[in-house]
Protein backbone atom coordinates (compact mmCIF):
# COMPACT_ATOMS: atom_id res chain seq x y z
CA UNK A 1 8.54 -13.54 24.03
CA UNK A 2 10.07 -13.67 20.54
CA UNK A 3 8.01 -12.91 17.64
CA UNK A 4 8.79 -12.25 14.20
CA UNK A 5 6.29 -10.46 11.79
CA UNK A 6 5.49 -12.01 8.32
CA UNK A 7 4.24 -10.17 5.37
CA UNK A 8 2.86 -11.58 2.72
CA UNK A 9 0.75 -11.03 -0.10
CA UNK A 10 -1.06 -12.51 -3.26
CA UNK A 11 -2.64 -11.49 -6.44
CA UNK A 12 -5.69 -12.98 -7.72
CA UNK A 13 -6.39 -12.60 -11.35
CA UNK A 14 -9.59 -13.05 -13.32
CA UNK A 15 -8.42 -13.10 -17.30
CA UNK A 16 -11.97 -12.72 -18.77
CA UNK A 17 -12.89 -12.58 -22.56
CA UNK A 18 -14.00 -9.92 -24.63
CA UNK A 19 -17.66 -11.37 -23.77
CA UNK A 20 -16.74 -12.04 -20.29
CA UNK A 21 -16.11 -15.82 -20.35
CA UNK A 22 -13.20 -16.60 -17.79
CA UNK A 23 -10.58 -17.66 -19.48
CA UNK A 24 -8.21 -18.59 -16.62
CA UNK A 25 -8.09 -17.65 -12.80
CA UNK A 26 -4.04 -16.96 -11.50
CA UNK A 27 -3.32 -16.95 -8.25
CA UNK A 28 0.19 -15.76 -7.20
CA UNK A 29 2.30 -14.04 -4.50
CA UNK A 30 4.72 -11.14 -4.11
CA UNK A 31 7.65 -9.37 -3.00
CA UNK A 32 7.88 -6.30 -1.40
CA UNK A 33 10.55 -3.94 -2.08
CA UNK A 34 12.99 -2.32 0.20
CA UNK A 35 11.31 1.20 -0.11
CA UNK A 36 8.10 -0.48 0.29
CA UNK A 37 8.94 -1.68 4.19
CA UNK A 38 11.10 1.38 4.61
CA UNK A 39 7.86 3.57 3.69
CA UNK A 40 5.50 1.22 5.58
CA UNK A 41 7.96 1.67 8.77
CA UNK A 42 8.02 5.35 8.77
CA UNK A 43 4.38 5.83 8.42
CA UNK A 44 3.35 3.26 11.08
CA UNK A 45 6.40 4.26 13.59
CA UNK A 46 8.21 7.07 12.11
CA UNK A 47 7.28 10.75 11.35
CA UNK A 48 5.99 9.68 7.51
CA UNK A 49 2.44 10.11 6.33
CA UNK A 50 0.10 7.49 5.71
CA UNK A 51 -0.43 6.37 2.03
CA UNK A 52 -4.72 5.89 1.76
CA UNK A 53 -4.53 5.02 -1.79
CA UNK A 54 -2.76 2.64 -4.46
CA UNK A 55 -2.19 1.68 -7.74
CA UNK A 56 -1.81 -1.43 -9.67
CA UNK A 57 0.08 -1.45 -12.73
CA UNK A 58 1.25 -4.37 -15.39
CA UNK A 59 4.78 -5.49 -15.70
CA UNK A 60 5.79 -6.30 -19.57
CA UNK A 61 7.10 -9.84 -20.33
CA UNK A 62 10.40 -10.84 -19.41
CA UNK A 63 11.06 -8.96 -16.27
CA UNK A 64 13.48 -9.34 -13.67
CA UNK A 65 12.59 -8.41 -10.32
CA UNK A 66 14.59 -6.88 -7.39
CA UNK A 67 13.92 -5.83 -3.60
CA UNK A 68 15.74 -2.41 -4.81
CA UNK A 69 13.49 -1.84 -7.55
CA UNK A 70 11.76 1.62 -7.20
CA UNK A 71 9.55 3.70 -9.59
CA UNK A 72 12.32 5.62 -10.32
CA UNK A 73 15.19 2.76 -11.26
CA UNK A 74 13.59 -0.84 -12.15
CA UNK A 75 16.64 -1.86 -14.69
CA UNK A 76 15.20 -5.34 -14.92
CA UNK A 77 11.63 -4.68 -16.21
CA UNK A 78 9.34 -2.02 -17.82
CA UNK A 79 6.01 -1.03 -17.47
CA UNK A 80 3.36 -2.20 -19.60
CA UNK A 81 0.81 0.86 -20.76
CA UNK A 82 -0.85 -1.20 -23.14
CA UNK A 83 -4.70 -1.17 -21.49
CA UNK A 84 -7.63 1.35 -21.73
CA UNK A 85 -7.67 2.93 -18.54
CA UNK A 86 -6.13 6.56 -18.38
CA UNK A 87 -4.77 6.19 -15.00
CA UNK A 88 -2.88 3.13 -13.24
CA UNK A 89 -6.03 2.15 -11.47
CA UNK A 90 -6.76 2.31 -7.76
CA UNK A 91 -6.30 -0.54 -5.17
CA UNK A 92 -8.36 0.47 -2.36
CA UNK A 93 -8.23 -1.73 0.57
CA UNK A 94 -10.80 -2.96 2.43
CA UNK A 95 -10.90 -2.32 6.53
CA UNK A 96 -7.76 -4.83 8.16
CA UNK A 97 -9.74 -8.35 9.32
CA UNK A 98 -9.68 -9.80 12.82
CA UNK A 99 -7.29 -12.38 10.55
CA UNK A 100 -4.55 -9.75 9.80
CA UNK A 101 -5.20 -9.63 6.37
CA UNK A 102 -6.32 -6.24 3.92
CA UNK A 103 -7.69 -6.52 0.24
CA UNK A 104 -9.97 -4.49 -2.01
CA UNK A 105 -13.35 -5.12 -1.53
CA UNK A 106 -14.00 -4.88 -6.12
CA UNK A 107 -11.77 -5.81 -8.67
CA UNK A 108 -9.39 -3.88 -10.09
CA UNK A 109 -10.09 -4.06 -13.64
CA UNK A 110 -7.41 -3.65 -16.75
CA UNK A 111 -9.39 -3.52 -19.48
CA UNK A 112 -7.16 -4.90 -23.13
CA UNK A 113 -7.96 -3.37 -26.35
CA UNK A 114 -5.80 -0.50 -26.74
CA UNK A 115 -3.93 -3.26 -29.12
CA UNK A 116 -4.75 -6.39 -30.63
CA UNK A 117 -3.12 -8.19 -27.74
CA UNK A 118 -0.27 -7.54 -25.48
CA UNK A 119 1.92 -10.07 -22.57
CA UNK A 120 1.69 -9.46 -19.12
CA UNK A 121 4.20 -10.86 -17.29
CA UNK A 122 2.83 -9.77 -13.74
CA UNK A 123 1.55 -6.52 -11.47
CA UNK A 124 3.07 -3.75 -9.37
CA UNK A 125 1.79 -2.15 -6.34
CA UNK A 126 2.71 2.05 -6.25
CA UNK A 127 1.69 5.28 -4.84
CA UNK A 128 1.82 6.65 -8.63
CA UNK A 129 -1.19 6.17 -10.61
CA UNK A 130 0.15 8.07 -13.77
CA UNK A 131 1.10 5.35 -16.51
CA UNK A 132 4.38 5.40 -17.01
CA UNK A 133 5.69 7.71 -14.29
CA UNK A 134 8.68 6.92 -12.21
CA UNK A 135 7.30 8.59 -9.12
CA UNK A 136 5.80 7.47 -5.69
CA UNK A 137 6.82 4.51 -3.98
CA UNK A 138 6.72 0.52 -5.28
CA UNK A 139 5.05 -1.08 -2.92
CA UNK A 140 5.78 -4.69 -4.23
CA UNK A 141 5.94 -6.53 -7.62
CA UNK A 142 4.57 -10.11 -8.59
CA UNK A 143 4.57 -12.28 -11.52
CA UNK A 144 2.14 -15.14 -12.93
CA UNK A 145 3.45 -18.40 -11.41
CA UNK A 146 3.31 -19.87 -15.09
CA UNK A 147 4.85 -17.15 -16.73
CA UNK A 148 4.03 -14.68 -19.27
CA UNK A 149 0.00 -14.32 -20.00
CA UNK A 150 -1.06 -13.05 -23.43
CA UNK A 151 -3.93 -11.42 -23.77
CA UNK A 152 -5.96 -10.66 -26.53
CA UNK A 153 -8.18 -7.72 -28.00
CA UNK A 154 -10.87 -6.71 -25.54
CA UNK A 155 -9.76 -9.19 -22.52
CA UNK A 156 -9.69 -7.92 -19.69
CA UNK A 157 -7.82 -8.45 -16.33
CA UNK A 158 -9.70 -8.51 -12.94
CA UNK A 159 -7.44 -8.22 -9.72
CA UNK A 160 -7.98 -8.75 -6.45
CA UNK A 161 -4.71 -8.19 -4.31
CA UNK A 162 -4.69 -9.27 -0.42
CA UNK A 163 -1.64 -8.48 2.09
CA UNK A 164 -1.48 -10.59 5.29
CA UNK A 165 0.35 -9.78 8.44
CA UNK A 166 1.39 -12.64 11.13
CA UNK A 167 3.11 -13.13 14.54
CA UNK A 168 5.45 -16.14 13.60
């Protein structure tokens, strides 16, 4: 028997309103970065430790993204710190379905008024939650299927991320 395992994963993005009105819904997938599988490897067959939590963060318009992109060197984009939250906020994962798939049970919520309105060109998965940092390990990277998103004063950004695994 011959089987090949697929990974995949999608985003899911609420843009909401200062008031809460949904102003569009995005739905769109991702790559996952060398280090990501390499770190995924080690701690499911290997001698590394298990990562229990993660962090989304925003990707700044115009990016270009690469399977060796790491926190540390990401030449083709840069992080966009332009949201309320202290922290890169947490991505906690719900217990893995019967159907090989893991996502967070509540949204992950950016929250947009630090300015009067920034673009978002997409979302990054790391280990990191400081804004900013260039540690931990990228996970994976994503951006909106219809390209940059700007957002205005007080919008705010719900995400739901799921990761599916499958015998193909």
């Amino acid at each position: 028997m011959n089987t090949r395992l697929e990974l995949s994963g999608k985003f899911v993005v609420e843009h909401r309103d200062q008031h809460g009105n949904l102003k569009k819904t995005y739905t769109f997938k991702n790559g996952v970065t060398n280090g990501g599988l390499n770190d995924m490897l080690d701690a499911a067959f290997g001698n590394g430790t298990q990562r229990t939590e993660w962090y989304l963060g925003l990707l700044d318009d115009g990016p270009t993204l690469a399977a060796a992109d790491t926190m540390a060197s990401h030449a083709g984009w840069t992080e966009n710190v332009d949201y309320d939250e202290a922290n890169r906020p947490t991505w906690l994962g719900s217990d893995v379905a019967a159907s090989q798939a893991i996502t967070n049970a509540s949204y992950v919520v950016f929250t947009m008024s630090l300015t009067a309105g920034v673009t978002i060109a997409g979302i990054f998965i790391s280990s990191d939650n400081t804004k900013g940092g260039t540690s931990g390990i990228l996970w994976a990277t994503g951006l909106f299927n219809e390209g940059d998103v700007a957002t205005e004063y007080g919008d705010t950004l719900n995400v739901t991320y799921t990761i599916n695994a499958a015998a193909a």
